[in-house]
Every structure is written in structure tokens, then in C-alpha cells.
C-alpha atoms as a PDB file:
ATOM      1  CA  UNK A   1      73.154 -28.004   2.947  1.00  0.00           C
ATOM      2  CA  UNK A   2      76.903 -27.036   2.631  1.00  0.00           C
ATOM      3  CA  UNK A   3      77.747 -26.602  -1.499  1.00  0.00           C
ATOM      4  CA  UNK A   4      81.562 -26.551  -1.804  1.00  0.00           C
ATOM      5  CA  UNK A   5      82.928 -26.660  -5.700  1.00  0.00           C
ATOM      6  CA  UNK A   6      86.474 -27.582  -6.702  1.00  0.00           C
ATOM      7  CA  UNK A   7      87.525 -25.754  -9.871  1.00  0.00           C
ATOM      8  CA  UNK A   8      89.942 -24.928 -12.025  1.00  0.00           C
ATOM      9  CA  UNK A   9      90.160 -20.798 -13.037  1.00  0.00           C
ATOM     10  CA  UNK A  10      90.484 -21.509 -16.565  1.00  0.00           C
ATOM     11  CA  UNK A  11      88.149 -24.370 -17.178  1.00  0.00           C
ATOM     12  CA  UNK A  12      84.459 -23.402 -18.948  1.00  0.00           C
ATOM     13  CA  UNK A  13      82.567 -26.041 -17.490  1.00  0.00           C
ATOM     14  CA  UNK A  14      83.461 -24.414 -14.329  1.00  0.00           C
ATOM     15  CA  UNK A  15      82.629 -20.947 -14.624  1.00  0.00           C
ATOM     16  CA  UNK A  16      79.705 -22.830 -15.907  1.00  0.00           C
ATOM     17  CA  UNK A  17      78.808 -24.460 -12.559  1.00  0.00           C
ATOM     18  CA  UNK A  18      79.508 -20.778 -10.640  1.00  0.00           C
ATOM     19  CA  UNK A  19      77.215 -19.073 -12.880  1.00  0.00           C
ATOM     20  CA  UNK A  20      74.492 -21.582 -12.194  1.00  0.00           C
ATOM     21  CA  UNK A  21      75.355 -21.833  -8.722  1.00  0.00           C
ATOM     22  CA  UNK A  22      74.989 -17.966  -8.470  1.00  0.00           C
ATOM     23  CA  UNK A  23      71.983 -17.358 -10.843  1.00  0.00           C
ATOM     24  CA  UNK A  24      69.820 -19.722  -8.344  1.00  0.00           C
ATOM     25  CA  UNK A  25      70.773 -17.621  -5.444  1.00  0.00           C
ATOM     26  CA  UNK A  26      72.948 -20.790  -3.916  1.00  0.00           C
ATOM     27  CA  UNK A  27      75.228 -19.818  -1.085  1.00  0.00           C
ATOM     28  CA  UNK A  28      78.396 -21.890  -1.881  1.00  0.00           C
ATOM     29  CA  UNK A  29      81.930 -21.920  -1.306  1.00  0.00           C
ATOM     30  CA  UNK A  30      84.769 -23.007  -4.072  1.00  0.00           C
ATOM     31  CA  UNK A  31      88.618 -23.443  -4.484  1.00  0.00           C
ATOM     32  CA  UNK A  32      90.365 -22.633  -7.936  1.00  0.00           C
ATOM     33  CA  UNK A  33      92.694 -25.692  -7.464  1.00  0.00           C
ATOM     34  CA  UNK A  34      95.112 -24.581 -10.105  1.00  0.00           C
ATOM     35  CA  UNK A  35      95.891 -21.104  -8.433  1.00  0.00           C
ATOM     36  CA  UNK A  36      96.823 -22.980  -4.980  1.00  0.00           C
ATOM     37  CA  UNK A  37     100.386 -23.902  -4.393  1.00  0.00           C
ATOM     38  CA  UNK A  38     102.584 -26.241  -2.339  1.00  0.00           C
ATOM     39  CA  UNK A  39     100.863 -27.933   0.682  1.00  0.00           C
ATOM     40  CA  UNK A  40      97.769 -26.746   0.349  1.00  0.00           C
ATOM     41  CA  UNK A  41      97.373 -27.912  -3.532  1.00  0.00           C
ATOM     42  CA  UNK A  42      98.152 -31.353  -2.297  1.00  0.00           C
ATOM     43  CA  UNK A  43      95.856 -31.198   0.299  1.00  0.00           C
ATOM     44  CA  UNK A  44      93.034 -30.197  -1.817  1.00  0.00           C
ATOM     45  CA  UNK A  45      94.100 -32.767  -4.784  1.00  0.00           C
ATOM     46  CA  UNK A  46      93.957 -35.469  -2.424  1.00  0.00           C
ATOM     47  CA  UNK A  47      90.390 -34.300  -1.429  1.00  0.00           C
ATOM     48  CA  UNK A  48      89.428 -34.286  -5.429  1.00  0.00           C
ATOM     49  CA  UNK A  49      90.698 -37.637  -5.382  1.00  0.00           C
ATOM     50  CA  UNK A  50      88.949 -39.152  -1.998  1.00  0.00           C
ATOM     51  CA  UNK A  51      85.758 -37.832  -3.354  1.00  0.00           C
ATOM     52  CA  UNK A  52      85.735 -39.011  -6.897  1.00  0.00           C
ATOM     53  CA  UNK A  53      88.733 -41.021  -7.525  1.00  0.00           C
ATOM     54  CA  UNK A  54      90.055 -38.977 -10.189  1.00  0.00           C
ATOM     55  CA  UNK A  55      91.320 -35.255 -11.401  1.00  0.00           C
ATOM     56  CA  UNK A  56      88.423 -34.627 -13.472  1.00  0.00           C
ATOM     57  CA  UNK A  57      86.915 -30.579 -13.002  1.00  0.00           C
ATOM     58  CA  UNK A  58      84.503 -28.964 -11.662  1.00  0.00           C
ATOM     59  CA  UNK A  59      84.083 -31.128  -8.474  1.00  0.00           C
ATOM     60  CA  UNK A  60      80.737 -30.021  -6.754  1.00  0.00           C
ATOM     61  CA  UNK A  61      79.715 -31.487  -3.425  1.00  0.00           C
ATOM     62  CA  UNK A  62      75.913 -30.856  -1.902  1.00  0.00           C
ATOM     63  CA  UNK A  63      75.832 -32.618   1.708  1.00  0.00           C
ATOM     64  CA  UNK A  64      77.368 -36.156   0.697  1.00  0.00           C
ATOM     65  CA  UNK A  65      76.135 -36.104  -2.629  1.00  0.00           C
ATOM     66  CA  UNK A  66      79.192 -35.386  -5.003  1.00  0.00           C
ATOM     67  CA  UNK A  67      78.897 -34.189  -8.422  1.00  0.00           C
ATOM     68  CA  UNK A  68      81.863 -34.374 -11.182  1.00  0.00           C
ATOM     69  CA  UNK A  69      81.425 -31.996 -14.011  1.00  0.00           C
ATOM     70  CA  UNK A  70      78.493 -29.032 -15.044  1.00  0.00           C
ATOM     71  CA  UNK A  71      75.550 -31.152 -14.880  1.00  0.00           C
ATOM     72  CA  UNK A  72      72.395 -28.658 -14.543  1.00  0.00           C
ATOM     73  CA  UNK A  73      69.727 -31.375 -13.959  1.00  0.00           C
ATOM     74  CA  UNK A  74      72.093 -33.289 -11.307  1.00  0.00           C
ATOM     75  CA  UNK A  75      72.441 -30.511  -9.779  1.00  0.00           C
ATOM     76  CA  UNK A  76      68.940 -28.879  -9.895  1.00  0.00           C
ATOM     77  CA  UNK A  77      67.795 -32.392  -8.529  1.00  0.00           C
ATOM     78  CA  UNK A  78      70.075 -32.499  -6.120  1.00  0.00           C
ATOM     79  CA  UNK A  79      69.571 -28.702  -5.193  1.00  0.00           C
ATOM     80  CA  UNK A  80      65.610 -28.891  -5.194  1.00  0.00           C
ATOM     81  CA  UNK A  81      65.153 -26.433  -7.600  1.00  0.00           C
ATOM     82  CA  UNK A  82      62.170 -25.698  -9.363  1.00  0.00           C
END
């Protein structure tokens, strides 16, 4: 399963979600939207927005399950972690 987060550097509940992400040994990939600029920021706001129809942070996909905000028992769940 591809894990791909959406964050924002300076944002808790993201560092949050990394940590977690990392402590449980998941291979993920994740974008600090607020240190892109110009085309590419747009691009990737757009995608926040297609995916959960707002600008709320962190953004955490897992497959085509989609995850808005640190929520450790969404995400173990969705995850199948013990």
C-alpha cells in the first residue's frame, strides 16, 4: 500500500503523523506544502482539495483510503497494526 502525507513544516499534528508513521516502521512518502512554491504549490493544493475538499493539515492517504488530521486509531486500522 502506497502512504503519501501532505503536511505543513510547522504544524504539530503533523510531525505528529511522521513520528507515528516512522515509529511503526511505515515506508511513506510526504510533501511540506508550505515550503513548495509557484506551480507546484498549486498543483499540490488542488490535490489537498480533490481529496478532502478542504485545506485542513496533515492529509494522509493509505491506498484510497484518505485520512485528514493525526488520528492514531484511523490510522492503525487502516495500517493493520497491532
Amino acid at each position: 500500500m502506497k502512504v503519501k502525507a501532505y503536511t505543513l513544516s510547522t504544524c504539530p499534528h503533523c510531525r505528529m503523523t511522521k513520528q507515528f508513521l516512522t515509529d511503526n516502521n511505515v515506508e511513506f512518502e510526504y510533501v511540506d506544502v508550505d515550503l513548495l512554491t509557484g506551480e507546484k504549490r498549486t498543483e499540490v493544493l488542488r490535490e489537498v482539495y480533490r481529496l478532502t475538499g478542504g485545506y485542513s493539515f496533515p492529509v494522509i492517504t493509505v491506498g484510497d483510503a484518505v485520512i485528514v488530521g493525526f488520528n492514531r486509531e484511523r490510522l492503525q486500522q487502516v495500517l493493520e497494526l497491532t
